[in-house]
Structures are given as structure tokens and as C-alpha cells.
PDB file of N, CA and C in Angstrom:
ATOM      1  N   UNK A   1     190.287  63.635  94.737  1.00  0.00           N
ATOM      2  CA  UNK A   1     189.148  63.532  93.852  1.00  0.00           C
ATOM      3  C   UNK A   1     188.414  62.218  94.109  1.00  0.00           C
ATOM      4  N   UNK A   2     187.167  62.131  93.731  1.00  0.00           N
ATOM      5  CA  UNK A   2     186.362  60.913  93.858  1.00  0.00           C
ATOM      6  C   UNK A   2     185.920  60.676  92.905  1.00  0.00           C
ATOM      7  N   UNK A   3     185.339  59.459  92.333  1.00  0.00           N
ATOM      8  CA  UNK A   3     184.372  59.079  91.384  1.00  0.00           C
ATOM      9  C   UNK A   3     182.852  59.208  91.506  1.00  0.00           C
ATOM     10  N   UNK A   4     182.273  59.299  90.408  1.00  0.00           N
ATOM     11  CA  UNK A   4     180.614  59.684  90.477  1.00  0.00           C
ATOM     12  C   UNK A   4     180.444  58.181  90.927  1.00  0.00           C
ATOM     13  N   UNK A   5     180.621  57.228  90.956  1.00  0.00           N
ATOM     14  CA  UNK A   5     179.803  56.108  92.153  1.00  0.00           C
ATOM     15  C   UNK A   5     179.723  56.223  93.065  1.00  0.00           C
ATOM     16  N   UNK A   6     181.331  56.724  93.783  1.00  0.00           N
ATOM     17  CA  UNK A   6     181.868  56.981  94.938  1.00  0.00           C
ATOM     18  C   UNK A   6     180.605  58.036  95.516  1.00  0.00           C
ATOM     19  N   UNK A   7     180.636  59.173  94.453  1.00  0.00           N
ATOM     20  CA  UNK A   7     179.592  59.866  95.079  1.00  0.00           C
ATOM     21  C   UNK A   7     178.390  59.625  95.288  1.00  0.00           C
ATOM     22  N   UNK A   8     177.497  58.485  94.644  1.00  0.00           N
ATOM     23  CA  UNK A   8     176.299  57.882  94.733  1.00  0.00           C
ATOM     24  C   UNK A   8     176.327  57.144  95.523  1.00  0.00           C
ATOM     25  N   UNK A   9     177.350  56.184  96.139  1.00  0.00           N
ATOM     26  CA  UNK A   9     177.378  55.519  97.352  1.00  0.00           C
ATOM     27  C   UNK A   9     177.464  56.267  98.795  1.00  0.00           C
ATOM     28  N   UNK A  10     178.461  57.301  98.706  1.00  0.00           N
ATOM     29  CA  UNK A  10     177.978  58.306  99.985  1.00  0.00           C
ATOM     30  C   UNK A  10     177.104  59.162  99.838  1.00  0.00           C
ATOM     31  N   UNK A  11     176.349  59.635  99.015  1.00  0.00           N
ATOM     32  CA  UNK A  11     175.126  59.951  99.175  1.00  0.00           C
ATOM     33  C   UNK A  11     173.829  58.870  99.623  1.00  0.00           C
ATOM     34  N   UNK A  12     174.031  57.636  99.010  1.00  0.00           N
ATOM     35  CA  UNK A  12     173.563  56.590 100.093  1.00  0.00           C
ATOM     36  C   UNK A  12     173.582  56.409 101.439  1.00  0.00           C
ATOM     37  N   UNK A  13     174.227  56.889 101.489  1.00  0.00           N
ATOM     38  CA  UNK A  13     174.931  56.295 102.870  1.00  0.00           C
ATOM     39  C   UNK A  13     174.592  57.334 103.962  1.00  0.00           C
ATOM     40  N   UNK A  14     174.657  58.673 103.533  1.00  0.00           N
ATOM     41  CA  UNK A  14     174.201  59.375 104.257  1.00  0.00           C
ATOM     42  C   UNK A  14     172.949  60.190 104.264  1.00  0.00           C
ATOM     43  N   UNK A  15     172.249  59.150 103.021  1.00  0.00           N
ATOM     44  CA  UNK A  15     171.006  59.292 103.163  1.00  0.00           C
ATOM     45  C   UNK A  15     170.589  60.678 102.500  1.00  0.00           C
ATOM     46  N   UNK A  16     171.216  61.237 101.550  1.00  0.00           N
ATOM     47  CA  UNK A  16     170.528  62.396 101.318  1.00  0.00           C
ATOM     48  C   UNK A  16     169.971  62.254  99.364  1.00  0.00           C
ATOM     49  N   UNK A  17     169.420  62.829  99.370  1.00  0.00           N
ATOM     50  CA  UNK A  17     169.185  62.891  97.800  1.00  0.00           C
ATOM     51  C   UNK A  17     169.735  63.874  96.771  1.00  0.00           C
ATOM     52  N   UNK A  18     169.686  63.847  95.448  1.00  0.00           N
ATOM     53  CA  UNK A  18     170.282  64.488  94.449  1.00  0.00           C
ATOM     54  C   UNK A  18     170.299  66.155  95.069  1.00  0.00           C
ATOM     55  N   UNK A  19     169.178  66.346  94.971  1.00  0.00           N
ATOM     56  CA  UNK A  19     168.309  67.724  95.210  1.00  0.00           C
ATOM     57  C   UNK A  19     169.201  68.585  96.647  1.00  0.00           C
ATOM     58  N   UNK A  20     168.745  67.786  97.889  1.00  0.00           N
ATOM     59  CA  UNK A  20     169.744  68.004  98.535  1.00  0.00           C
ATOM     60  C   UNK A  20     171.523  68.365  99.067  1.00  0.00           C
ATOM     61  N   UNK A  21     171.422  67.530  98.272  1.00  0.00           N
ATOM     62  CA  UNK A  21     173.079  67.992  98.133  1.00  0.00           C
ATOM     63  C   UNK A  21     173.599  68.522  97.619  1.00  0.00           C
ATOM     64  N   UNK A  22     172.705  68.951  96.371  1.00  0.00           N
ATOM     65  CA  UNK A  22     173.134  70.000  95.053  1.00  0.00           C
ATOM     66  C   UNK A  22     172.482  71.547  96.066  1.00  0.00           C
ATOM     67  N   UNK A  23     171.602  71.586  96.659  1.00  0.00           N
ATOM     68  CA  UNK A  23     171.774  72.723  97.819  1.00  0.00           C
ATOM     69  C   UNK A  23     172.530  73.009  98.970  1.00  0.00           C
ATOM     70  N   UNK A  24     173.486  71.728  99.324  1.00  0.00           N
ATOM     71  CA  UNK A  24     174.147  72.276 100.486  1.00  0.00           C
ATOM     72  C   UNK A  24     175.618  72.056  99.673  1.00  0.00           C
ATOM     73  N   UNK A  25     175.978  71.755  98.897  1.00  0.00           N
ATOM     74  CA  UNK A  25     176.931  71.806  98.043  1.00  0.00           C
ATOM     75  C   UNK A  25     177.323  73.000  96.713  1.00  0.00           C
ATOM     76  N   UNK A  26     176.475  73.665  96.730  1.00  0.00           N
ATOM     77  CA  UNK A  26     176.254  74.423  95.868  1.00  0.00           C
ATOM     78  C   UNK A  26     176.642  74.304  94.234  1.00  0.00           C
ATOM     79  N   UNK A  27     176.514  72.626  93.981  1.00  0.00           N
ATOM     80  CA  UNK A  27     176.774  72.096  92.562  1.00  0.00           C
ATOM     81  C   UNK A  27     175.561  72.187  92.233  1.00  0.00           C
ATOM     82  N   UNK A  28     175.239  72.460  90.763  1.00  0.00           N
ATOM     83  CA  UNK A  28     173.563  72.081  90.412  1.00  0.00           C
ATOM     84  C   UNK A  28     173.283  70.757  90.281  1.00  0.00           C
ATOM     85  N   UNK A  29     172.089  70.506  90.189  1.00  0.00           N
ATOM     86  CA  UNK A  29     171.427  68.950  90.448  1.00  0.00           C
ATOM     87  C   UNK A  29     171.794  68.196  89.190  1.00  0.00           C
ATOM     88  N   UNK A  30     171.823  68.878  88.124  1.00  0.00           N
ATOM     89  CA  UNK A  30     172.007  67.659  87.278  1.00  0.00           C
ATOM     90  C   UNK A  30     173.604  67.931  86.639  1.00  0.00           C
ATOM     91  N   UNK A  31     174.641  67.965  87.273  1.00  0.00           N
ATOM     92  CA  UNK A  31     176.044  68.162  87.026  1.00  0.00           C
ATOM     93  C   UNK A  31     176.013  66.689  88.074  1.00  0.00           C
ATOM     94  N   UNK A  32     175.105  66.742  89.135  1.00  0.00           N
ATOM     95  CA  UNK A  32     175.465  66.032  90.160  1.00  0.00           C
ATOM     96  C   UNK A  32     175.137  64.791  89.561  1.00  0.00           C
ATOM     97  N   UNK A  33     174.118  64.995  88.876  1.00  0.00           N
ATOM     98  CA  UNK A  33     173.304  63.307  88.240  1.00  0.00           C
ATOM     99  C   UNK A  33     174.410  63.483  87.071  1.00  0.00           C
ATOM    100  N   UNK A  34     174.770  64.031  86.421  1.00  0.00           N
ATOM    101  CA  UNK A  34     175.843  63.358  85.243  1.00  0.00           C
ATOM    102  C   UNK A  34     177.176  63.221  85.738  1.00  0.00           C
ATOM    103  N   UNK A  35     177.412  63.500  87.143  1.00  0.00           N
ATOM    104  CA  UNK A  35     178.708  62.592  87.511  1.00  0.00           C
ATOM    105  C   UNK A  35     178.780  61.468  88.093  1.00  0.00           C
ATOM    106  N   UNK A  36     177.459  61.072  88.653  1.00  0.00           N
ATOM    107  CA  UNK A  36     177.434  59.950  89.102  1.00  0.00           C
ATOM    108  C   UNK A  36     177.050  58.691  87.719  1.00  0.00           C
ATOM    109  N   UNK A  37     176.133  59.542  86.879  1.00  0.00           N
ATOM    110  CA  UNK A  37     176.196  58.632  85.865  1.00  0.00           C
ATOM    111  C   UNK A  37     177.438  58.285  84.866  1.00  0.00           C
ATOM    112  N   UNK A  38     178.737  58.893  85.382  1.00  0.00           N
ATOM    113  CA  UNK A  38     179.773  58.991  84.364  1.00  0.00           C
ATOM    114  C   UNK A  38     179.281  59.447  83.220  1.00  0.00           C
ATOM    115  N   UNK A  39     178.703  60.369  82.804  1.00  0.00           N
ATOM    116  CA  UNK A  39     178.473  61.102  81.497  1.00  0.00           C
ATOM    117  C   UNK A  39     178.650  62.318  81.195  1.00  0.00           C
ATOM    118  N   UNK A  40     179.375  63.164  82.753  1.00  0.00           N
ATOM    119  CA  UNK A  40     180.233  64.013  82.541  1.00  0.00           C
ATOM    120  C   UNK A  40     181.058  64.464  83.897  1.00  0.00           C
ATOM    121  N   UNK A  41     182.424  64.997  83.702  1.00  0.00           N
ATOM    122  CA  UNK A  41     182.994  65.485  84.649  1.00  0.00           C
ATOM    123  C   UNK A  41     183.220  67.294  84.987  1.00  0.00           C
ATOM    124  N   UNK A  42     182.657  67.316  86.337  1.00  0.00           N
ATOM    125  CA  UNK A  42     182.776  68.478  86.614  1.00  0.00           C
ATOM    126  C   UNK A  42     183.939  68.984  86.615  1.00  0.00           C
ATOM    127  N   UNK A  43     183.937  70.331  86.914  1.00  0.00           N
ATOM    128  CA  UNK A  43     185.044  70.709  87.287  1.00  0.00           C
ATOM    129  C   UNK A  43     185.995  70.697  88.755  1.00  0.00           C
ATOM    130  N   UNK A  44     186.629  70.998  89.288  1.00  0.00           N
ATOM    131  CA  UNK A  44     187.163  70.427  90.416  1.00  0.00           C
ATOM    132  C   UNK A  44     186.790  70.708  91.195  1.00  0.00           C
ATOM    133  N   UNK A  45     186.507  72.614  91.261  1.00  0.00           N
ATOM    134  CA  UNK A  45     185.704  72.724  92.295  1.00  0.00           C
ATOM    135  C   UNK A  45     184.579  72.192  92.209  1.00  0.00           C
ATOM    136  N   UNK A  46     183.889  72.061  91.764  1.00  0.00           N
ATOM    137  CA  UNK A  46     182.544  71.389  91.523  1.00  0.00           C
ATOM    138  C   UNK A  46     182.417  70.043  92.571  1.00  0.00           C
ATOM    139  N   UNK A  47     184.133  69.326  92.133  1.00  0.00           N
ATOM    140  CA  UNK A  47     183.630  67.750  93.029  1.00  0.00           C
ATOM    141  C   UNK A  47     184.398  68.430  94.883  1.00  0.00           C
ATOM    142  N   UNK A  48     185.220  69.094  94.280  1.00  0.00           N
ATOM    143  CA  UNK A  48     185.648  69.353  96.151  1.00  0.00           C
ATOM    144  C   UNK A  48     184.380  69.750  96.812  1.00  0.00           C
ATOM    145  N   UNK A  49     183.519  71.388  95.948  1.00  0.00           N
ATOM    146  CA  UNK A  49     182.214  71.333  96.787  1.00  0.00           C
ATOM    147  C   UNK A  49     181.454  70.141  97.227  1.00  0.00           C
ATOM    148  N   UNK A  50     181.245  69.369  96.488  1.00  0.00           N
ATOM    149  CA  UNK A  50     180.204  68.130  96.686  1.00  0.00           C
ATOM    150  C   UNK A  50     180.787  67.046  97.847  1.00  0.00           C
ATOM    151  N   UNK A  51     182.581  66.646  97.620  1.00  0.00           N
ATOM    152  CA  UNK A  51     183.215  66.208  98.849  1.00  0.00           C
ATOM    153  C   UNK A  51     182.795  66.947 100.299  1.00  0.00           C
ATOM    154  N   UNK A  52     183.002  67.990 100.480  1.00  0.00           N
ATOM    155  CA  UNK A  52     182.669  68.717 101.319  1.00  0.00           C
ATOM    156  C   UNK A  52     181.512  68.362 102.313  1.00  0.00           C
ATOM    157  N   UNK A  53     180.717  69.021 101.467  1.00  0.00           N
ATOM    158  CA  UNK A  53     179.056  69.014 101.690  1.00  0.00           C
ATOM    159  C   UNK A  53     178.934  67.041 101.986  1.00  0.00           C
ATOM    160  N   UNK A  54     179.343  65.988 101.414  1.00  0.00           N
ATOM    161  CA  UNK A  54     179.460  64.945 102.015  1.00  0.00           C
ATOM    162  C   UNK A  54     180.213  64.867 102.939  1.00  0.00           C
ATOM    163  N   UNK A  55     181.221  65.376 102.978  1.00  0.00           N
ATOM    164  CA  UNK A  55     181.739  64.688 104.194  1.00  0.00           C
ATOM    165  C   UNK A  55     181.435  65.722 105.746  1.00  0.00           C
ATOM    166  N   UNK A  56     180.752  66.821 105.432  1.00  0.00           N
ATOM    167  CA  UNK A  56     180.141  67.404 106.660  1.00  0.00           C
ATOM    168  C   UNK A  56     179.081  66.404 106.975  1.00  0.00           C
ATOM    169  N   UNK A  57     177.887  65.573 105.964  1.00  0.00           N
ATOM    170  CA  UNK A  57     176.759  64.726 105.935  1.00  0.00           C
ATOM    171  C   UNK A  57     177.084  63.684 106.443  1.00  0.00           C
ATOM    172  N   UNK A  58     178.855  63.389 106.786  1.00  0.00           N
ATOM    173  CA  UNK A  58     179.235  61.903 107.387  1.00  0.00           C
ATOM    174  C   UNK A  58     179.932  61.135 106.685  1.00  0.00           C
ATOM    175  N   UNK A  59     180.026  61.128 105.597  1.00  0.00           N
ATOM    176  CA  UNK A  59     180.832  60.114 104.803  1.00  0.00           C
ATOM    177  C   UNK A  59     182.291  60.156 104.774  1.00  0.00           C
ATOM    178  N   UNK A  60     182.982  59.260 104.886  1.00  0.00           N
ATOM    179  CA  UNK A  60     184.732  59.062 104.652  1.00  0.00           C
ATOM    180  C   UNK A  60     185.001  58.820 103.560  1.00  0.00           C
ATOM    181  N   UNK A  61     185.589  59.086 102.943  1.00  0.00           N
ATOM    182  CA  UNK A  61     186.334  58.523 101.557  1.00  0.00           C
ATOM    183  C   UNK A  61     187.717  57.727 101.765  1.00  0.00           C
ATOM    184  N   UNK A  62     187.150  56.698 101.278  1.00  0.00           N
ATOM    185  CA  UNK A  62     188.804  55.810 101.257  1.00  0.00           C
ATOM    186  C   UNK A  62     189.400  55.748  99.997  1.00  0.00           C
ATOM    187  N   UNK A  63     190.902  56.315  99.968  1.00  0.00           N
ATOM    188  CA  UNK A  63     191.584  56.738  99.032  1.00  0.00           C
ATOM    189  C   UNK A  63     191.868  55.369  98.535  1.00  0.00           C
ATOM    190  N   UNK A  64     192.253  55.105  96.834  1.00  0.00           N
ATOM    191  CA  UNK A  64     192.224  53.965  96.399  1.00  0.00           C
ATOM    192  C   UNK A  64     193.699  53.344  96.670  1.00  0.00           C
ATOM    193  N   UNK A  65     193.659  52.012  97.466  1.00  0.00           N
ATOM    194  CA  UNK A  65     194.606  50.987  97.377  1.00  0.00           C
ATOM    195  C   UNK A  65     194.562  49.524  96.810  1.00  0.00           C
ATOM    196  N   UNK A  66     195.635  48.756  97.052  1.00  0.00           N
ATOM    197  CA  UNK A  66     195.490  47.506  96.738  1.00  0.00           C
ATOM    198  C   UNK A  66     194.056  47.043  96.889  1.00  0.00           C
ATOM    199  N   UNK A  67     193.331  47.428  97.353  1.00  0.00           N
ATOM    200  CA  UNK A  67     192.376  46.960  97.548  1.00  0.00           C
ATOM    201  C   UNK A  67     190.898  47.538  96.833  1.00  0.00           C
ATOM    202  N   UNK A  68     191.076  48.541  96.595  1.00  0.00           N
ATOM    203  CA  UNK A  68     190.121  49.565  95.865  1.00  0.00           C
ATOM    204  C   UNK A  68     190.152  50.804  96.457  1.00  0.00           C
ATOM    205  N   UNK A  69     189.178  51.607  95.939  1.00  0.00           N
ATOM    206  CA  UNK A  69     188.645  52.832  96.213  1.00  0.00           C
ATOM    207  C   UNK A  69     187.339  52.634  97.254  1.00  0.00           C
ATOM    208  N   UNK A  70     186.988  53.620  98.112  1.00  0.00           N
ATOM    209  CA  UNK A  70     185.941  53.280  98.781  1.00  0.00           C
ATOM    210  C   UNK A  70     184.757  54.470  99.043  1.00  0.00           C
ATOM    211  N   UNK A  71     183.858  54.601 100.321  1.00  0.00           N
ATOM    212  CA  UNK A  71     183.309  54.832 101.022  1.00  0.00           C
ATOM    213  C   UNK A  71     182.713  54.638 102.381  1.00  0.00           C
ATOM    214  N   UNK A  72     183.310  55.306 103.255  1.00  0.00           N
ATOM    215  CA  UNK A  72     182.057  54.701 104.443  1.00  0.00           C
ATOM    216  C   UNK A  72     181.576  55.633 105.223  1.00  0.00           C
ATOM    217  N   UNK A  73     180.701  55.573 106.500  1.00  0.00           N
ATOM    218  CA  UNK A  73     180.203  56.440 107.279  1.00  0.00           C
ATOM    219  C   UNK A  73     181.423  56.583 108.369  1.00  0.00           C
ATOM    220  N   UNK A  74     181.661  57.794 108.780  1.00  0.00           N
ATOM    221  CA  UNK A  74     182.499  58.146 110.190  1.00  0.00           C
ATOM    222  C   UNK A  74     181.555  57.779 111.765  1.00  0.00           C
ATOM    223  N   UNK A  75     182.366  57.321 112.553  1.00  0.00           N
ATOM    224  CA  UNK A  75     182.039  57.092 113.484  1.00  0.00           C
ATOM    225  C   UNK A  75     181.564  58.442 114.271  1.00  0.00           C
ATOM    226  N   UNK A  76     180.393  58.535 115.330  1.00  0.00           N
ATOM    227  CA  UNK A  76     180.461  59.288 116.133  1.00  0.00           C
ATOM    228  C   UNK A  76     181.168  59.462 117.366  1.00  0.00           C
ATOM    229  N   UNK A  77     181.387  60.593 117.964  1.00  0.00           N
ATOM    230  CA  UNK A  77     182.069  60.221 119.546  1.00  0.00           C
ATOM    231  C   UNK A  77     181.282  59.435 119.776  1.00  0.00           C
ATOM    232  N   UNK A  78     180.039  58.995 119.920  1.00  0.00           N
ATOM    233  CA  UNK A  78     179.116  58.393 120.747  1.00  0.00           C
ATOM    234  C   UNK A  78     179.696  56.674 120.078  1.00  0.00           C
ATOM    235  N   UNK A  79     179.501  56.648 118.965  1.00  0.00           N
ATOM    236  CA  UNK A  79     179.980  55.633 118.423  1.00  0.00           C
ATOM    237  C   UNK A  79     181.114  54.602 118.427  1.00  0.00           C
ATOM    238  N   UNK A  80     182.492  55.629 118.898  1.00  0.00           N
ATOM    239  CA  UNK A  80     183.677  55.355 119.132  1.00  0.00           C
ATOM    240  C   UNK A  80     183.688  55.138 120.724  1.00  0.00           C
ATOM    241  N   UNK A  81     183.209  55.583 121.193  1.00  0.00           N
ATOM    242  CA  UNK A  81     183.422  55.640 122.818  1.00  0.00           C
ATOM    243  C   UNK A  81     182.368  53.845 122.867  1.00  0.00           C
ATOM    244  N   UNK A  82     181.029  53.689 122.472  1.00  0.00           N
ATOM    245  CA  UNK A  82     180.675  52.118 122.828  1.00  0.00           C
ATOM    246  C   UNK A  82     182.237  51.201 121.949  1.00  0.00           C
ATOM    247  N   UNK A  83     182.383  51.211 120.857  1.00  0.00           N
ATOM    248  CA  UNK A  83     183.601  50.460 120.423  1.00  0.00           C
ATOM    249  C   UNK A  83     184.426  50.467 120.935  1.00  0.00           C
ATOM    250  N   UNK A  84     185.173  51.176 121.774  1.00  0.00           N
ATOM    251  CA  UNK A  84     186.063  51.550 123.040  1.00  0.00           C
ATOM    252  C   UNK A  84     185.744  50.482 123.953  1.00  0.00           C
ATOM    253  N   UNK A  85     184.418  50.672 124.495  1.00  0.00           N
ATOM    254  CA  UNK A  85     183.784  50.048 125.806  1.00  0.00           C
ATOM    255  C   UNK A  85     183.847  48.615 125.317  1.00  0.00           C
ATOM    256  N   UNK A  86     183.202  48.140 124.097  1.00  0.00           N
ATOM    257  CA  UNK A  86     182.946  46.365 123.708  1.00  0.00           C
ATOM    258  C   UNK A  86     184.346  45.916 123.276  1.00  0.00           C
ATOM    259  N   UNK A  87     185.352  46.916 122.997  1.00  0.00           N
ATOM    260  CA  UNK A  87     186.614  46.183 122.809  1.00  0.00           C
ATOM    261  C   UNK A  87     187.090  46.370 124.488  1.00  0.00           C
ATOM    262  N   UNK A  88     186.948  46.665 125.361  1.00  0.00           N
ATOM    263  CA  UNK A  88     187.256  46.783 126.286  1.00  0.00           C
ATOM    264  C   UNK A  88     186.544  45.568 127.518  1.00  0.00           C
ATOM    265  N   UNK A  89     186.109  44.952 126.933  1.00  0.00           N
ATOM    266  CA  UNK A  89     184.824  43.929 128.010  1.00  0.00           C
ATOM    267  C   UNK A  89     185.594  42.614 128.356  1.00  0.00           C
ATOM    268  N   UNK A  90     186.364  42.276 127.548  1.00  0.00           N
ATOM    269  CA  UNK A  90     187.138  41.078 127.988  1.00  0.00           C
ATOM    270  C   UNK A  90     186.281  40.171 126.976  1.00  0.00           C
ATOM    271  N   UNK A  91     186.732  38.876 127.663  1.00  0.00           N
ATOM    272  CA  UNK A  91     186.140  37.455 126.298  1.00  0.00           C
ATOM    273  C   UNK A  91     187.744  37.022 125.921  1.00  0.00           C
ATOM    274  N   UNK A  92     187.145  35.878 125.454  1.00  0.00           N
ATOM    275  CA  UNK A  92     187.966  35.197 124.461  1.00  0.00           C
ATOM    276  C   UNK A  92     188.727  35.355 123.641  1.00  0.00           C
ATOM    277  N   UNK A  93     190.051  35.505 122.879  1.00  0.00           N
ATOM    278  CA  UNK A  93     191.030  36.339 121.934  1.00  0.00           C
ATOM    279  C   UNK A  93     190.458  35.568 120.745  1.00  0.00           C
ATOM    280  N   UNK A  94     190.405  35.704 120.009  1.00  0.00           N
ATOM    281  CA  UNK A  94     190.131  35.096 118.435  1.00  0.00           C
ATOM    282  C   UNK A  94     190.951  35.975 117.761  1.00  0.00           C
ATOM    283  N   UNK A  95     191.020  34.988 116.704  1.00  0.00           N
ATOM    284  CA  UNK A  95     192.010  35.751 115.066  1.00  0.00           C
ATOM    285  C   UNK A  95     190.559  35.917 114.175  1.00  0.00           C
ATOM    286  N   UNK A  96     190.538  37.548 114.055  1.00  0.00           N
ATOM    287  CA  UNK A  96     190.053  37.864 112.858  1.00  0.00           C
ATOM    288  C   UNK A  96     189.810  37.630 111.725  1.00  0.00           C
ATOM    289  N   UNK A  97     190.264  36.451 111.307  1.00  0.00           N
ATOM    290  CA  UNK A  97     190.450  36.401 110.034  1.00  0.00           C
ATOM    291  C   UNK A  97     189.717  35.000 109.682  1.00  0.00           C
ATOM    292  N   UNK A  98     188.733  35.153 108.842  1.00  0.00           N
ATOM    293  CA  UNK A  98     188.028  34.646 108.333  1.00  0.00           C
ATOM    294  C   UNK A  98     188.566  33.396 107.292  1.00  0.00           C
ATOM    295  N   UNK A  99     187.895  32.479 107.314  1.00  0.00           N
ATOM    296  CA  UNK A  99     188.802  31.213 106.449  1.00  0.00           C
ATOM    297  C   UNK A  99     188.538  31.586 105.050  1.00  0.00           C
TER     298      UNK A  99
END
């Protein structure tokens, strides 16, 4: 399951609007606007359709840990294959980790 932010942030993210996604999801539009506003919860199928229909649109869901709950965009092959290539170029080793 996800949260209605969760779902307003990958709908950000992948760029689509209310309207939209309540057509390729087959939730109606304003079930969709009162879950993102937390002012009501669908039913389950309701949010699996809408998962769906996002995550065909691109979005990942990151399940909540120590760290939180999330969202992000999936990489493309095209995407993964240059990250492949620039981790692959050589350079300098550095530690990741930020002070």
C-alpha cells in the first residue's frame, strides 16, 4: 500500500495529472484527489489500480524503512547502461559520503 502523498509525489514525477491517471487507472478523479488530500481512503483495489497505472508511468515505490517511505523514477535500459558506462570510466576512488 502507499500513501496519498506518496501518490502525489509519483504522479509528479511522472508527470501526469489527476484526470489522467484516474483514466489509465480506472479510479475516479476525485477518490484520487481525496487520497492524496488524506480526506479519504480508498479501497484497496482502488490504490493497487492507481499503483499500477503508476508504476507502468515509471515510478518506484520505496517501501518504508529506517529511513522513511519513498518515491522515485525507474531507470531506463538506456539509463542504466550510461550509469554502467560512467561507473565504468575510471578516475579517482572517493568515499561517498558526505561530511
Amino acid at each position: 500500500m502507499i500513501t496519498g502523498p506518496q501518490c502525489h509525489a509519483a504522479r509528479a514525477l511522472v508527470e501526469v495529472n489527476r484526470a489522467k491517471l484516474a483514466k489509465r487507472s480506472g479510479v475516479p478523479k476525485a477518490v484520487i484527489t481525496q487520497f492524496e488530500k488524506k480526506s479519504a481512503q480508498p479501497t484497496a483495489q482502488q490504490v493497487e489500480a492507481t499503483i499500477r497505472a503508476l508504476e507502468e508511468l515509471g515510478a518506484v515505490f520505496i517501501a518504508e524503512d529506517d529511513r522513511g517511505l519513498g518515491v522515485r523514477l525507474k531507470f531506463t535500459n538506456a539509463d542504466a547502461k550510461q550509469i554502467a558506462r560512467l561507473e565504468g570510466e575510471g578516475g579517482v576512488i572517493a568515499s561517498d559520503r558526505v561530511p
